[in-house]
C-alpha atoms as a PDB file:
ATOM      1  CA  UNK A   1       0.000   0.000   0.000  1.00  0.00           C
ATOM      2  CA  UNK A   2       1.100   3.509  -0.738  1.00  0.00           C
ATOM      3  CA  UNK A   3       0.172   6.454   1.097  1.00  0.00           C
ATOM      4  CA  UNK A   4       0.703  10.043  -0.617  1.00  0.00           C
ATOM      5  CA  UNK A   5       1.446  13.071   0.980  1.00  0.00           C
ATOM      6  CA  UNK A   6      -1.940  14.446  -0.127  1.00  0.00           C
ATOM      7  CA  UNK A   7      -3.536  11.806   1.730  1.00  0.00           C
ATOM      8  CA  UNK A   8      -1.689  12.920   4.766  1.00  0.00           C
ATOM      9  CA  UNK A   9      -3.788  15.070   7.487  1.00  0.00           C
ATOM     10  CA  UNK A  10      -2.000  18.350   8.395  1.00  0.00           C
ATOM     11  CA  UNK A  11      -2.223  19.799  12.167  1.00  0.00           C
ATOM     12  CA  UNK A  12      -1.075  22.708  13.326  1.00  0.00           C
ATOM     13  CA  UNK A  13      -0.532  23.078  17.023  1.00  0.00           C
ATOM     14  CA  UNK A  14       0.601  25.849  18.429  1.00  0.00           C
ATOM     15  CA  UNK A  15       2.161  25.792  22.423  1.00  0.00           C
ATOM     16  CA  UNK A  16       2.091  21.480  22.004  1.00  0.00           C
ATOM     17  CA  UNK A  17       1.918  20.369  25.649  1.00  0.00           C
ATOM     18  CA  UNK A  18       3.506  23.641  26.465  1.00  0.00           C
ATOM     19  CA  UNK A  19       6.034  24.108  24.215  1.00  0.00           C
ATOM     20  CA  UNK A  20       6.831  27.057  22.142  1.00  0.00           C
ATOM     21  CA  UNK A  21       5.526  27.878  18.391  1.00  0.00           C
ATOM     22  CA  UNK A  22       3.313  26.549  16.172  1.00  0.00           C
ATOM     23  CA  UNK A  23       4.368  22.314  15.374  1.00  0.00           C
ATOM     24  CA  UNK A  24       3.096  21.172  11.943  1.00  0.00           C
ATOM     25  CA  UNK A  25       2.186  17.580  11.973  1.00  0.00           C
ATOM     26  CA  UNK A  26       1.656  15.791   8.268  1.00  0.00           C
ATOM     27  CA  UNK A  27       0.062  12.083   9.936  1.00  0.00           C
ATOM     28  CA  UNK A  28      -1.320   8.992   8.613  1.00  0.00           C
ATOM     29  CA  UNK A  29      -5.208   8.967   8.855  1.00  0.00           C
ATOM     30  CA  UNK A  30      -6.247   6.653  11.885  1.00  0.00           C
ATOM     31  CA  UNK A  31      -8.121   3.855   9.502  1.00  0.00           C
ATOM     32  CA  UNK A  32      -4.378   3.855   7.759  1.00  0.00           C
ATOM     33  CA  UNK A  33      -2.744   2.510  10.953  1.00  0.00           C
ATOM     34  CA  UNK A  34      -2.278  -1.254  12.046  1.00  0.00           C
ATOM     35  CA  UNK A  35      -4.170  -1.467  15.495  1.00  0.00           C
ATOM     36  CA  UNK A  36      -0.904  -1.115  17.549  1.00  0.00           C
ATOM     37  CA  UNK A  37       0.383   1.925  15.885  1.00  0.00           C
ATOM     38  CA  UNK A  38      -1.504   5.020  17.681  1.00  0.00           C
ATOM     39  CA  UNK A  39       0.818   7.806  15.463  1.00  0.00           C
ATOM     40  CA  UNK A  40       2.921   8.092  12.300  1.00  0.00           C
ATOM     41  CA  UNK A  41       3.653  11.491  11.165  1.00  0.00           C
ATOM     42  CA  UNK A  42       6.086  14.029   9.160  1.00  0.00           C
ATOM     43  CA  UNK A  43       6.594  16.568  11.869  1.00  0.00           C
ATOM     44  CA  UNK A  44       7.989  20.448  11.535  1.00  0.00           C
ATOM     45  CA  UNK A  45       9.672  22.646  13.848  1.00  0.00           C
ATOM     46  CA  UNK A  46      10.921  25.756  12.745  1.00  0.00           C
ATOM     47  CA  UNK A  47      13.750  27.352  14.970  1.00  0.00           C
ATOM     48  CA  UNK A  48      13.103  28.181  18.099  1.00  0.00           C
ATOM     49  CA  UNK A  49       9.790  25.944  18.084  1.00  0.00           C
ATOM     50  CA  UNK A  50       9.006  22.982  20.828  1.00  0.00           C
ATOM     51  CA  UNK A  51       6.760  20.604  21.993  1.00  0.00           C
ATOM     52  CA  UNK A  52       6.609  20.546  25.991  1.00  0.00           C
ATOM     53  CA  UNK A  53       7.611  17.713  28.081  1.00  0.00           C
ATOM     54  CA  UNK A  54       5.060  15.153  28.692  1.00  0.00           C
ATOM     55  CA  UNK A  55       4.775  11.338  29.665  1.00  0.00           C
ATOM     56  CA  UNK A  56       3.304   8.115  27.378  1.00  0.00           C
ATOM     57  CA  UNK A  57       2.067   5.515  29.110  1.00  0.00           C
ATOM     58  CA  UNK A  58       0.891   2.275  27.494  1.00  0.00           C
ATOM     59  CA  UNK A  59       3.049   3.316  24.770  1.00  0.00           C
ATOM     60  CA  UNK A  60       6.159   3.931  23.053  1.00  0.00           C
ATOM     61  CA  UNK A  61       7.354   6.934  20.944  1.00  0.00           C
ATOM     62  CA  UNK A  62      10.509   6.660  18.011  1.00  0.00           C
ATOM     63  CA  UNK A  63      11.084  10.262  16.539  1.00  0.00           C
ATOM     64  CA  UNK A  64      13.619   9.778  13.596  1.00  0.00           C
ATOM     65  CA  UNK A  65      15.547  13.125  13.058  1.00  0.00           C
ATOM     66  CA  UNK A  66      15.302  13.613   9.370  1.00  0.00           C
ATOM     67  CA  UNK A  67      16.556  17.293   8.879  1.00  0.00           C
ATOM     68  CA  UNK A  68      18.173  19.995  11.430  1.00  0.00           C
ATOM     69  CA  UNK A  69      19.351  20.012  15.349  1.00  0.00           C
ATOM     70  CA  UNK A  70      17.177  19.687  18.175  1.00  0.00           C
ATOM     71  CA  UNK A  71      17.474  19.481  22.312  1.00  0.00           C
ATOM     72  CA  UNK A  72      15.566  16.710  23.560  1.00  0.00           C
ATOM     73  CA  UNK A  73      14.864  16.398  27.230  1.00  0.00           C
ATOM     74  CA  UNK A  74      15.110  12.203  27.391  1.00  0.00           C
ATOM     75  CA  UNK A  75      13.531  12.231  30.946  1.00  0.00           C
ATOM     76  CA  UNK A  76      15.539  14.497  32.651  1.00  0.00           C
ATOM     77  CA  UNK A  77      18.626  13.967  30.226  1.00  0.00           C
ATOM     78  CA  UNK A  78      19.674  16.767  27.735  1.00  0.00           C
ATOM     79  CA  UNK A  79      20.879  15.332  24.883  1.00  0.00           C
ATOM     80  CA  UNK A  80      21.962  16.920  21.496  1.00  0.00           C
ATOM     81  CA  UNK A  81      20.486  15.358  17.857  1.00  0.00           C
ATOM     82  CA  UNK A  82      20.442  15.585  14.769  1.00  0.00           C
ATOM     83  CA  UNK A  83      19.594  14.357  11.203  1.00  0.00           C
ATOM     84  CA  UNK A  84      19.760  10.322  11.658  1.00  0.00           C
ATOM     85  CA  UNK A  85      19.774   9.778  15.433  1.00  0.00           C
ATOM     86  CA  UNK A  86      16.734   8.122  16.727  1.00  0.00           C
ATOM     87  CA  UNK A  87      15.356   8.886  20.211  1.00  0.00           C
ATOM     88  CA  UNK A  88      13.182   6.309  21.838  1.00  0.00           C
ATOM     89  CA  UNK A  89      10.624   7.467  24.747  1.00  0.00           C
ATOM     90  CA  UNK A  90       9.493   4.006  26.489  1.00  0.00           C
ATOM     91  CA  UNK A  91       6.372   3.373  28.295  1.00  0.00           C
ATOM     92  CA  UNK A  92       6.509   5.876  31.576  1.00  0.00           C
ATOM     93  CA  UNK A  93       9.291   8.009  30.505  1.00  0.00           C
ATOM     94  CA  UNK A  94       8.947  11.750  29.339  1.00  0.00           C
ATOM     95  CA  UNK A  95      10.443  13.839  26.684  1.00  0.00           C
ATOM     96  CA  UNK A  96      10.125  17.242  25.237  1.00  0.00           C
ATOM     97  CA  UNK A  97      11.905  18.325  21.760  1.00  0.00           C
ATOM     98  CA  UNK A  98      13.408  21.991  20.569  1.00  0.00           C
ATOM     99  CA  UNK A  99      14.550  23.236  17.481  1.00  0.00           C
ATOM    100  CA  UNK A 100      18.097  24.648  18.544  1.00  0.00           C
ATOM    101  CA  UNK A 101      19.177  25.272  15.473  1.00  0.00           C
ATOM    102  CA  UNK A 102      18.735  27.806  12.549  1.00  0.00           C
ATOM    103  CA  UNK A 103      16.773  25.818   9.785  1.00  0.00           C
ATOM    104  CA  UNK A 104      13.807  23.660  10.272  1.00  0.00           C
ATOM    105  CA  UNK A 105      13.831  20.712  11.906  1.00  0.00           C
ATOM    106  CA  UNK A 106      11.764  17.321  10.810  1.00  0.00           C
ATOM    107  CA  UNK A 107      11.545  14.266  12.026  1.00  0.00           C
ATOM    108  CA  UNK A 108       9.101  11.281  11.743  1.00  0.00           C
ATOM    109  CA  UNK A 109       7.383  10.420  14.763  1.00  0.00           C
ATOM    110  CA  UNK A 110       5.864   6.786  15.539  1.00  0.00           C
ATOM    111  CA  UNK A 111       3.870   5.780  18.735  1.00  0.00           C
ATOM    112  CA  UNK A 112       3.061   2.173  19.377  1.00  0.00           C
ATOM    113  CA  UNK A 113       0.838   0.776  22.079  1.00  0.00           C
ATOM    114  CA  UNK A 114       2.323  -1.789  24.524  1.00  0.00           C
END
């Protein structure tokens, strides 16, 4: 199955969980998703932009760093990425994510249930 990026459904949210700017998420419609998989998406930070810290539970989160530099809070951790690194959040852990650099940011976000 192919999915287009027209067939993609584009959010904006602006302050996400607390965070700073407006975060453009490009996802995968719900009905598109195996039963385990709560979240695919293309997401967009421009610089300066974040989503706030916050917790999954029942679930895990993968954000692939596709383009730019970001600061991740790994649950208490600062750590440095960039284009390639993969950050996993585990059931009961936190993370927030900021655009620390000068271009826009992207990564792909997945979140499967436990």
């Amino acid at each position: 199955m192919k999915i287009s990026p027209n067939e993609f459904i584009e959010d904006i949210r602006s302050n996400m969980k607390d965070g700073k700017g407006d975060v453009v998420i490009n996802h995968v419609q719900k009905d598109g998703l195996p039963e385990k998989c709560r979240l695919f998406a293309n997401i967009t930070l421009e610089p300066g932009c974040s989503i706030g810290h916050h917790v999954h539970h029942q679930e895990t989160e993968f954000y692939t760093i596709l383009k730019g530099v970001a600061t991740v809070d790994d649950d208490g951790t600062s750590i440095e990425v960039s284009a390639g690194d993969v950050v996993v959040t585990p059931n009961g852990k936190g993370h927030s994510i900021e655009n620390t650099g000068d271009e826009t940011m992207e990564m792909l976000a997945i979140i499967v249930l436990d």
